[in-house]
N, C-alpha and C. Protein backbone atom coordinates (compact mmCIF):
# COMPACT_ATOMS: atom_id res chain seq x y z
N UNK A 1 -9.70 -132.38 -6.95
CA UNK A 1 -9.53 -131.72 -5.68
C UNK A 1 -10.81 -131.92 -4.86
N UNK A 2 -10.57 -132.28 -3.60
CA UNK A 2 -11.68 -132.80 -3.08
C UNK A 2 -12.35 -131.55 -2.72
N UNK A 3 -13.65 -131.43 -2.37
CA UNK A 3 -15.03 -130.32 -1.84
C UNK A 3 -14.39 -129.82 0.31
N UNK A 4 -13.93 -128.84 -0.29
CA UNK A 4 -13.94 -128.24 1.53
C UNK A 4 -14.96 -127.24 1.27
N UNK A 5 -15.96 -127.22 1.08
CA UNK A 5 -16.75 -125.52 1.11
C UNK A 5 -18.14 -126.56 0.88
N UNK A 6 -19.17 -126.18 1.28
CA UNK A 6 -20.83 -126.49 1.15
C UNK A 6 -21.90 -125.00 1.42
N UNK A 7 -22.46 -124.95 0.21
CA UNK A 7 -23.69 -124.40 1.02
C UNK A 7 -24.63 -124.73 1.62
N UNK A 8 -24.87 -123.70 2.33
CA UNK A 8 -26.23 -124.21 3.62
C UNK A 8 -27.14 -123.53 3.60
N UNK A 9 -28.68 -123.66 3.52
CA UNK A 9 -29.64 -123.39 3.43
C UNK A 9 -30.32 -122.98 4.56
N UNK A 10 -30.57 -121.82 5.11
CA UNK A 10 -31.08 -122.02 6.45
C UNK A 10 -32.85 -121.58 5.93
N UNK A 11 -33.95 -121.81 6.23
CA UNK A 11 -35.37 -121.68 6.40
C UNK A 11 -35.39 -121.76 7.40
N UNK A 12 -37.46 -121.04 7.25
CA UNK A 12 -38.21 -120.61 8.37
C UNK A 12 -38.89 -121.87 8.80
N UNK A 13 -38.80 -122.39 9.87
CA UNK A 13 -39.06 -123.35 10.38
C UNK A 13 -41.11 -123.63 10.48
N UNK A 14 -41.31 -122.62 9.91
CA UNK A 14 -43.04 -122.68 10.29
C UNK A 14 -43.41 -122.79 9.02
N UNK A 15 -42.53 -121.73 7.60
CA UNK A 15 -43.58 -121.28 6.72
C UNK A 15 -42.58 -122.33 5.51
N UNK A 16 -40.89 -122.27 5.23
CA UNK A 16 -40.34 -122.83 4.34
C UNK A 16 -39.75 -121.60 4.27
N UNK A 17 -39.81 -120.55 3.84
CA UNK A 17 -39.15 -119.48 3.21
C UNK A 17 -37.85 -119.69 3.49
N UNK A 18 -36.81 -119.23 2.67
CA UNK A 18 -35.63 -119.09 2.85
C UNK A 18 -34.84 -117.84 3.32
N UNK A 19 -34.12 -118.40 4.28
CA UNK A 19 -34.01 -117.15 5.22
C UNK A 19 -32.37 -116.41 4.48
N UNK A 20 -31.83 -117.49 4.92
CA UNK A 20 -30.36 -117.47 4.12
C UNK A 20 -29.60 -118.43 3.56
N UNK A 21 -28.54 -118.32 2.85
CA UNK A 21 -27.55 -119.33 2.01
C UNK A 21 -26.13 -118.05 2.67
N UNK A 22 -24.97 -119.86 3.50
CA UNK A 22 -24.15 -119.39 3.80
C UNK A 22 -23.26 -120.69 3.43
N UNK A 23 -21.86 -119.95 2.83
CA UNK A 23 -21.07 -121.02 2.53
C UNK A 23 -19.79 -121.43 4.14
N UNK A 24 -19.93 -122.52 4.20
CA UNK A 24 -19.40 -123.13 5.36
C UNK A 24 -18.28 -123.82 5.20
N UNK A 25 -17.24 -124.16 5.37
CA UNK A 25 -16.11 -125.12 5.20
C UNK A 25 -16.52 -126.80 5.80
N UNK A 26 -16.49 -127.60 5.21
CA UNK A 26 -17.26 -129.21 5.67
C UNK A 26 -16.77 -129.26 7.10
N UNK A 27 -16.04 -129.26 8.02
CA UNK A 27 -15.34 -129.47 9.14
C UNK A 27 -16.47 -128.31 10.13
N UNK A 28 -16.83 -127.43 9.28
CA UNK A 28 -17.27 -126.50 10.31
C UNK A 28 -18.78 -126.69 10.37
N UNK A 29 -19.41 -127.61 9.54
CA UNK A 29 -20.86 -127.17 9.20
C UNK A 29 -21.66 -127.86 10.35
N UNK A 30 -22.96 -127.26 10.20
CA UNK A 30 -23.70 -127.27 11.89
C UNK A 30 -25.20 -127.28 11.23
N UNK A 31 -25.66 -128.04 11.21
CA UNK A 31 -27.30 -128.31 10.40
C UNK A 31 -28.45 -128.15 11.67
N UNK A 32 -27.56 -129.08 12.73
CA UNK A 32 -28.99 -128.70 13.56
C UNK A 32 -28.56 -127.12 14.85
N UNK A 33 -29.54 -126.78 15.03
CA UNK A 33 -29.36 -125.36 15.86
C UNK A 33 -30.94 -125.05 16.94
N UNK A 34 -30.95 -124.25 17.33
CA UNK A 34 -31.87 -123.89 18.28
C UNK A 34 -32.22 -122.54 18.25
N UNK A 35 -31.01 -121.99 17.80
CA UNK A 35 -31.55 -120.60 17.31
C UNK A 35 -32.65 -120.14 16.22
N UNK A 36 -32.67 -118.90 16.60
CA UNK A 36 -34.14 -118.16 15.93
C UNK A 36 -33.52 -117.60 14.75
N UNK A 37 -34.56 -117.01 13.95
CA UNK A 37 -34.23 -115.85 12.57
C UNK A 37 -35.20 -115.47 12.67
N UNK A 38 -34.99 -113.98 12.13
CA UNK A 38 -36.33 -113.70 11.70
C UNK A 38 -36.86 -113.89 10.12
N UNK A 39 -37.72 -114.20 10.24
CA UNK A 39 -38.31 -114.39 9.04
C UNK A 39 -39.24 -113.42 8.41
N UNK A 40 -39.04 -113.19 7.05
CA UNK A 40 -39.86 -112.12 6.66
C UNK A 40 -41.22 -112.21 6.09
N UNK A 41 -41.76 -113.50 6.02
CA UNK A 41 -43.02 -113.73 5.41
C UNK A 41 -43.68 -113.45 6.89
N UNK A 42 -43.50 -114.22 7.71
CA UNK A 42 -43.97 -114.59 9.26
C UNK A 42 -44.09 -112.98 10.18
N UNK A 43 -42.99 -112.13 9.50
CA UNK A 43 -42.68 -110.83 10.64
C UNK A 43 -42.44 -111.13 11.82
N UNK A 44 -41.80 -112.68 12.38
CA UNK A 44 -41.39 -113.01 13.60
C UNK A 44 -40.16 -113.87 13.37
N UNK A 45 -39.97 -113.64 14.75
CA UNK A 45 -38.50 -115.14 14.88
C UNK A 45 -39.20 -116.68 14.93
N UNK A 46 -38.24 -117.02 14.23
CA UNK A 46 -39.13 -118.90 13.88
C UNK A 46 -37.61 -119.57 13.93
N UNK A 47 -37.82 -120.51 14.39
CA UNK A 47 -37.01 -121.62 14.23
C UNK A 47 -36.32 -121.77 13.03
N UNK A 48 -35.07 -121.94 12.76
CA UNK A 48 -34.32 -122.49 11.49
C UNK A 48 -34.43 -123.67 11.40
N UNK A 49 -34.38 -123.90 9.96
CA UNK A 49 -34.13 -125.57 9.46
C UNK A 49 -33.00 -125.25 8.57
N UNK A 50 -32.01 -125.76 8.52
CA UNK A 50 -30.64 -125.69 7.83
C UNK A 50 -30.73 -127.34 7.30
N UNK A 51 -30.31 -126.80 5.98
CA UNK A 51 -29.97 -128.14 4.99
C UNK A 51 -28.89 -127.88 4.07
N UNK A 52 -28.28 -128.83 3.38
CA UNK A 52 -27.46 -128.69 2.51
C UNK A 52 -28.02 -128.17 1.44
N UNK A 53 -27.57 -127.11 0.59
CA UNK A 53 -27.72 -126.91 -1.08
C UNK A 53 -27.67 -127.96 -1.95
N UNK A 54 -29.22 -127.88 -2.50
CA UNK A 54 -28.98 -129.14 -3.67
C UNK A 54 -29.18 -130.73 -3.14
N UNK A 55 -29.27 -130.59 -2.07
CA UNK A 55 -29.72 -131.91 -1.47
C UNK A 55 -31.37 -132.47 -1.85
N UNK A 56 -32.20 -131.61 -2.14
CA UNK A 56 -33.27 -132.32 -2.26
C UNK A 56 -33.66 -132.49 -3.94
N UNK A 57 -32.48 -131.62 -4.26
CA UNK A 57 -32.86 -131.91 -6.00
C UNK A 57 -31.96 -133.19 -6.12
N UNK A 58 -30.61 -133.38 -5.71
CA UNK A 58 -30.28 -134.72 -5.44
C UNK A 58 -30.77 -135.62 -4.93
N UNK A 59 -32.15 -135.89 -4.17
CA UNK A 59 -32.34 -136.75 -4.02
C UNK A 59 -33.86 -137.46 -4.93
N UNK A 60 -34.43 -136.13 -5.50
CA UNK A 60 -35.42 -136.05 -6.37
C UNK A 60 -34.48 -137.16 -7.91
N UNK A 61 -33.86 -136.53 -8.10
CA UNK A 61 -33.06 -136.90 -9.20
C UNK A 61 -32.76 -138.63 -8.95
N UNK A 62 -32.21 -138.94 -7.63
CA UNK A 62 -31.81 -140.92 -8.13
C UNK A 62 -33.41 -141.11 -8.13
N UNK A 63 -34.28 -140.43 -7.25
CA UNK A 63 -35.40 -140.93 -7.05
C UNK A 63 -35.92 -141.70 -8.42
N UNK A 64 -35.80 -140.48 -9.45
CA UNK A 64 -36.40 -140.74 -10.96
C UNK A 64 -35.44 -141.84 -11.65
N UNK A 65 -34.40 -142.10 -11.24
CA UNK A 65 -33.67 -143.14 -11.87
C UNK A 65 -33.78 -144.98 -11.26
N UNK A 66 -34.51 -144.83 -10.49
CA UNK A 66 -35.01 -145.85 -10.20
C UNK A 66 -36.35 -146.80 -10.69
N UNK A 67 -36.15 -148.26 -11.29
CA UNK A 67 -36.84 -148.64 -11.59
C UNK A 67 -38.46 -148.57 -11.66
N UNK A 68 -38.91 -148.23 -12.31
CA UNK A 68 -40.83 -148.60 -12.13
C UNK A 68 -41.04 -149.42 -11.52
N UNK A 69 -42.50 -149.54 -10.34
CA UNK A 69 -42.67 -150.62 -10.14
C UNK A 69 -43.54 -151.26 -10.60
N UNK A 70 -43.64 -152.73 -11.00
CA UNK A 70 -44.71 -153.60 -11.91
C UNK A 70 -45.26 -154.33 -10.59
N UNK A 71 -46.80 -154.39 -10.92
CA UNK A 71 -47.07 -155.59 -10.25
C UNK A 71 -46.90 -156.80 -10.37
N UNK A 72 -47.03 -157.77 -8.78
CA UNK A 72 -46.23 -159.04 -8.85
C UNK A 72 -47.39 -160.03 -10.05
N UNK A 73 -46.94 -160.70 -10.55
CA UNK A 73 -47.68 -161.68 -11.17
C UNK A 73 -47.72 -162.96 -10.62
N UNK A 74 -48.53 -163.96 -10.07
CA UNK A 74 -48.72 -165.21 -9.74
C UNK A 74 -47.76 -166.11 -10.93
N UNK A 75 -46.98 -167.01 -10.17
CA UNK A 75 -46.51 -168.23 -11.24
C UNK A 75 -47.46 -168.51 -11.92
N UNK A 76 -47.86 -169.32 -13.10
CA UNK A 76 -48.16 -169.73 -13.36
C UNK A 76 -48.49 -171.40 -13.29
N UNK A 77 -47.50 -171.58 -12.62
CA UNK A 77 -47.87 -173.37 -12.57
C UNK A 77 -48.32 -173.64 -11.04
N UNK A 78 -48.67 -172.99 -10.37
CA UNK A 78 -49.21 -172.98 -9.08
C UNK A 78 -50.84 -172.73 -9.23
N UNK A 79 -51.32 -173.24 -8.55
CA UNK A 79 -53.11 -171.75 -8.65
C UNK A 79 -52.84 -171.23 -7.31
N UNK A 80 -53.48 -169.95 -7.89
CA UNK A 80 -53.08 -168.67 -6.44
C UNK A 80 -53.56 -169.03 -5.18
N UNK A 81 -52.98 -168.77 -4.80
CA UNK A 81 -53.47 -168.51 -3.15
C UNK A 81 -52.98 -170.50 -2.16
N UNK A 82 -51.84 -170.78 -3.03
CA UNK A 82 -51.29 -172.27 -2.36
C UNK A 82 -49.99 -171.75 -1.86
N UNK A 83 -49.97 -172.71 -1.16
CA UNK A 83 -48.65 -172.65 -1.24
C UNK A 83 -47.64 -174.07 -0.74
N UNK A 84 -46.42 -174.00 -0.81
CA UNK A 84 -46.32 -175.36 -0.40
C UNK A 84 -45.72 -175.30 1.14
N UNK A 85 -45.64 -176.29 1.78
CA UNK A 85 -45.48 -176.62 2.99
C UNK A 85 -45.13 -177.61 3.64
């Protein structure tokens, strides 16, 4: 059964704190906004940042599944720094 429902993350746009988690239907969801919250670390209205739930641990996660990187090694049957032309 396919996903109609997401949560949404809304934060304080200055500090990170999390302001609220609201579940949205996919058709309805709205990430960017202009409106304020108040925030309770700050004791003022700050800007929201709304993101999906789980989005940044998803993206942490392929992150780690991606190859190491090695450094390049020179051919060997060349000497460095030629090239042909």
């Amino acid at each position: 059964m396919p996903i109609t429902e997401v949560n949404i993350i809304s934060s304080c746009g200055k500090c990170g704190t999390e302001i609220e988690t609201v579940t949205v239907k996919k058709d309805n969801m709205m990430l960017f906004t202009k409106e304020h919250a108040w925030c309770s670390k700050c004791q003022a209205d700050r800007p929201q940042v709304r993101d999906v739930a789980g989005r940044k641990d998803s993206i942490e996660q392929e992150r780690k599944s991606y190859p190491k990187a090695v450094p390049a090694v020179p051919f060997s049957d060349q000497p460095s720094g030629s090239a042909k032309g």
